[in-house]
C-alpha atoms as a PDB file:
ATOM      1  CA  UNK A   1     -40.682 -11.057  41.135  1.00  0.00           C
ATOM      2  CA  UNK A   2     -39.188  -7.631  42.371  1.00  0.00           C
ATOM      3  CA  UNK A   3     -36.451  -6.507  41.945  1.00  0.00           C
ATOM      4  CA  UNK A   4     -33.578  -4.566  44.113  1.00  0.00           C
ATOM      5  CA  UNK A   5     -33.292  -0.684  43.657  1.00  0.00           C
ATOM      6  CA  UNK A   6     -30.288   1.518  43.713  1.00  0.00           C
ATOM      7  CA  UNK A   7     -31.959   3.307  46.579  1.00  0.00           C
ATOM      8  CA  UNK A   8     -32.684  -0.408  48.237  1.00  0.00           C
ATOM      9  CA  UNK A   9     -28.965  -1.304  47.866  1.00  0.00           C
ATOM     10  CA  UNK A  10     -27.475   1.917  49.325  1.00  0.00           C
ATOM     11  CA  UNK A  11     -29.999   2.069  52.644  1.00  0.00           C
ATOM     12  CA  UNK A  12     -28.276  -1.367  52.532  1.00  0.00           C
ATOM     13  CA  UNK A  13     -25.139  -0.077  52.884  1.00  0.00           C
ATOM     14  CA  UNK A  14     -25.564   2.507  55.068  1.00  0.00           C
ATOM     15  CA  UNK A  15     -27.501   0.625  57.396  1.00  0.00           C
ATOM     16  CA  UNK A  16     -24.256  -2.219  57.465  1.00  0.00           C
ATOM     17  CA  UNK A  17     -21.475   0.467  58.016  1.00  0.00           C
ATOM     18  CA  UNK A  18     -23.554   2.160  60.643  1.00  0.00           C
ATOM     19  CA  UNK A  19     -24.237  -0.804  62.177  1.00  0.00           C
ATOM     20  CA  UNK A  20     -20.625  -1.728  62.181  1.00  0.00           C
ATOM     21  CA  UNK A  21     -19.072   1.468  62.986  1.00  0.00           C
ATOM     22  CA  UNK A  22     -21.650   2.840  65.734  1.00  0.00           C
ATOM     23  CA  UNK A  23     -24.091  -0.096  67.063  1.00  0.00           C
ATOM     24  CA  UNK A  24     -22.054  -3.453  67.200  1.00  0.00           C
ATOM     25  CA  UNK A  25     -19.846  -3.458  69.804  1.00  0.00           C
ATOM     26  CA  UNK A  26     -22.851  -1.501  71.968  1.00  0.00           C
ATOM     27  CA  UNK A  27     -25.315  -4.174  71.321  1.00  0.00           C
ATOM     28  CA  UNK A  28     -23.634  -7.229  70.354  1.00  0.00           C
ATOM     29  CA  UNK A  29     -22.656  -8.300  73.912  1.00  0.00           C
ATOM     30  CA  UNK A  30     -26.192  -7.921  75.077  1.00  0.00           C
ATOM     31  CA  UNK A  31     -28.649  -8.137  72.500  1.00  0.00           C
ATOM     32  CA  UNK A  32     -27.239 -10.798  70.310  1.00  0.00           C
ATOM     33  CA  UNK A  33     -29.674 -12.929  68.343  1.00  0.00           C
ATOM     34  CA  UNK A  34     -32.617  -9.736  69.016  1.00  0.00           C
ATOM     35  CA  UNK A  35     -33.504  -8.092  65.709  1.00  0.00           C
ATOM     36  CA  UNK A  36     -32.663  -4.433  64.963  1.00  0.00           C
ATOM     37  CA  UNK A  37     -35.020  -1.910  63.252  1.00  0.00           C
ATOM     38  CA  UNK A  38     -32.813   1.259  62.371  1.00  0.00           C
ATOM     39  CA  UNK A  39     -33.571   4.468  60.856  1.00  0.00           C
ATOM     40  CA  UNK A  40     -30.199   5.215  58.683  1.00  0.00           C
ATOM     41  CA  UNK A  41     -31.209   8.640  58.576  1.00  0.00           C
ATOM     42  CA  UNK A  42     -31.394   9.469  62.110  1.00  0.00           C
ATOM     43  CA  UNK A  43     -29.738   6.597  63.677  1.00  0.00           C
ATOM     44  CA  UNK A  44     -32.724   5.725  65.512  1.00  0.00           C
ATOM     45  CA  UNK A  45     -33.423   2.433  66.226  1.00  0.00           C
ATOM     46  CA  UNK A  46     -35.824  -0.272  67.948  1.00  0.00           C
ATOM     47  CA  UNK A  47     -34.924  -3.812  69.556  1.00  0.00           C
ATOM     48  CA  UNK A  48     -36.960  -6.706  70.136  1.00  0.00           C
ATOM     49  CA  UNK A  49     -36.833 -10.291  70.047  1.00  0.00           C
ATOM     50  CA  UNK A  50     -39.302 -10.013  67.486  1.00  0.00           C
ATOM     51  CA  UNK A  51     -39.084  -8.906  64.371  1.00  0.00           C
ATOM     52  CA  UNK A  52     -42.690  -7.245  64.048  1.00  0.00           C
ATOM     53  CA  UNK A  53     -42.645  -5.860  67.401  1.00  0.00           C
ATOM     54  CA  UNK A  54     -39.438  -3.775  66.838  1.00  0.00           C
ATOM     55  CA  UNK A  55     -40.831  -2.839  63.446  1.00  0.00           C
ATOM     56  CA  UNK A  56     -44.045  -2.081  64.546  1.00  0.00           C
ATOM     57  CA  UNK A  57     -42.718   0.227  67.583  1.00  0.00           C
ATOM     58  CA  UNK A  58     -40.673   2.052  64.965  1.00  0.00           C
ATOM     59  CA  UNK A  59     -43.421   2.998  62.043  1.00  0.00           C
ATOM     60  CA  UNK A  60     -45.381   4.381  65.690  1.00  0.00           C
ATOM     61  CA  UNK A  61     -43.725   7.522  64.809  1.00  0.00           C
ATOM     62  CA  UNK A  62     -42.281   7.153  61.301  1.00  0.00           C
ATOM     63  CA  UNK A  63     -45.004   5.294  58.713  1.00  0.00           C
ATOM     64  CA  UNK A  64     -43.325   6.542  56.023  1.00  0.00           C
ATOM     65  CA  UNK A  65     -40.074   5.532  56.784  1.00  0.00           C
ATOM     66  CA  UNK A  66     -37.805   2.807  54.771  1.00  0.00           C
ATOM     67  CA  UNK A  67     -35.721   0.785  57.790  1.00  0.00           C
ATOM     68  CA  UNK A  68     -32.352  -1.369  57.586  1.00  0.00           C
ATOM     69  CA  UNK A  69     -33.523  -4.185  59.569  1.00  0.00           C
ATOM     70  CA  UNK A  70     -30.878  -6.991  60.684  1.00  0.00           C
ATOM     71  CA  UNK A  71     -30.389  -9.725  63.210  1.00  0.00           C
ATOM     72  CA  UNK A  72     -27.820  -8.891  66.110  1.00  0.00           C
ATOM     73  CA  UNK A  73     -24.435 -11.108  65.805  1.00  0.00           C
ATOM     74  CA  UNK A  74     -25.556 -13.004  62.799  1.00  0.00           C
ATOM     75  CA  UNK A  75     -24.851 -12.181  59.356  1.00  0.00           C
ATOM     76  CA  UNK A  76     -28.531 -12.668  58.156  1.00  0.00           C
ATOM     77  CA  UNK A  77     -31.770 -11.617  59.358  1.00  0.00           C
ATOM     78  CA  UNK A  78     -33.156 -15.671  58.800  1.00  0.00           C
ATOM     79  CA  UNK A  79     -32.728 -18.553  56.789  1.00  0.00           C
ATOM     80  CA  UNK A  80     -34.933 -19.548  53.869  1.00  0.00           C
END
């Protein structure tokens, strides 16, 4: 079992708050229920109904990249 970083918890964070100060109201209306790749660093970001897709489009250019990743309009990205 892994567990969480600091550096884990505060890409986390930044990746809620920019989410919620810059991205929600622009994609909610729209893109609700489409999953979110996001760069935290640049602000970058990919959409797609599925999650490996968007993913996948984003590493294109950054492979070494860490991304927030969350589901438009819902508090989780799925359910276990």
């Amino acid at each position: 079992m892994s567990t969480v970083t600091a550096n884990e918890i505060e890409l986390a964070r930044q990746g809620r708050e920019y989410y919620r100060r810059v991205l929600r109201a622009k994609l909610e209306p729209e893109h609700k229920g489409q999953y979110l790749v996001l760069d935290v660093e640049t602000g970058e970001y990919e959409l797609d109904e599925d999650e490996c897709a968007a993913l996948h489009r984003a590493r294109a250019g950054k492979p070494h990249t860490v991304f927030y990743i969350l589901r438009v309009g819902y508090p989780t990205v799925g359910r276990i």
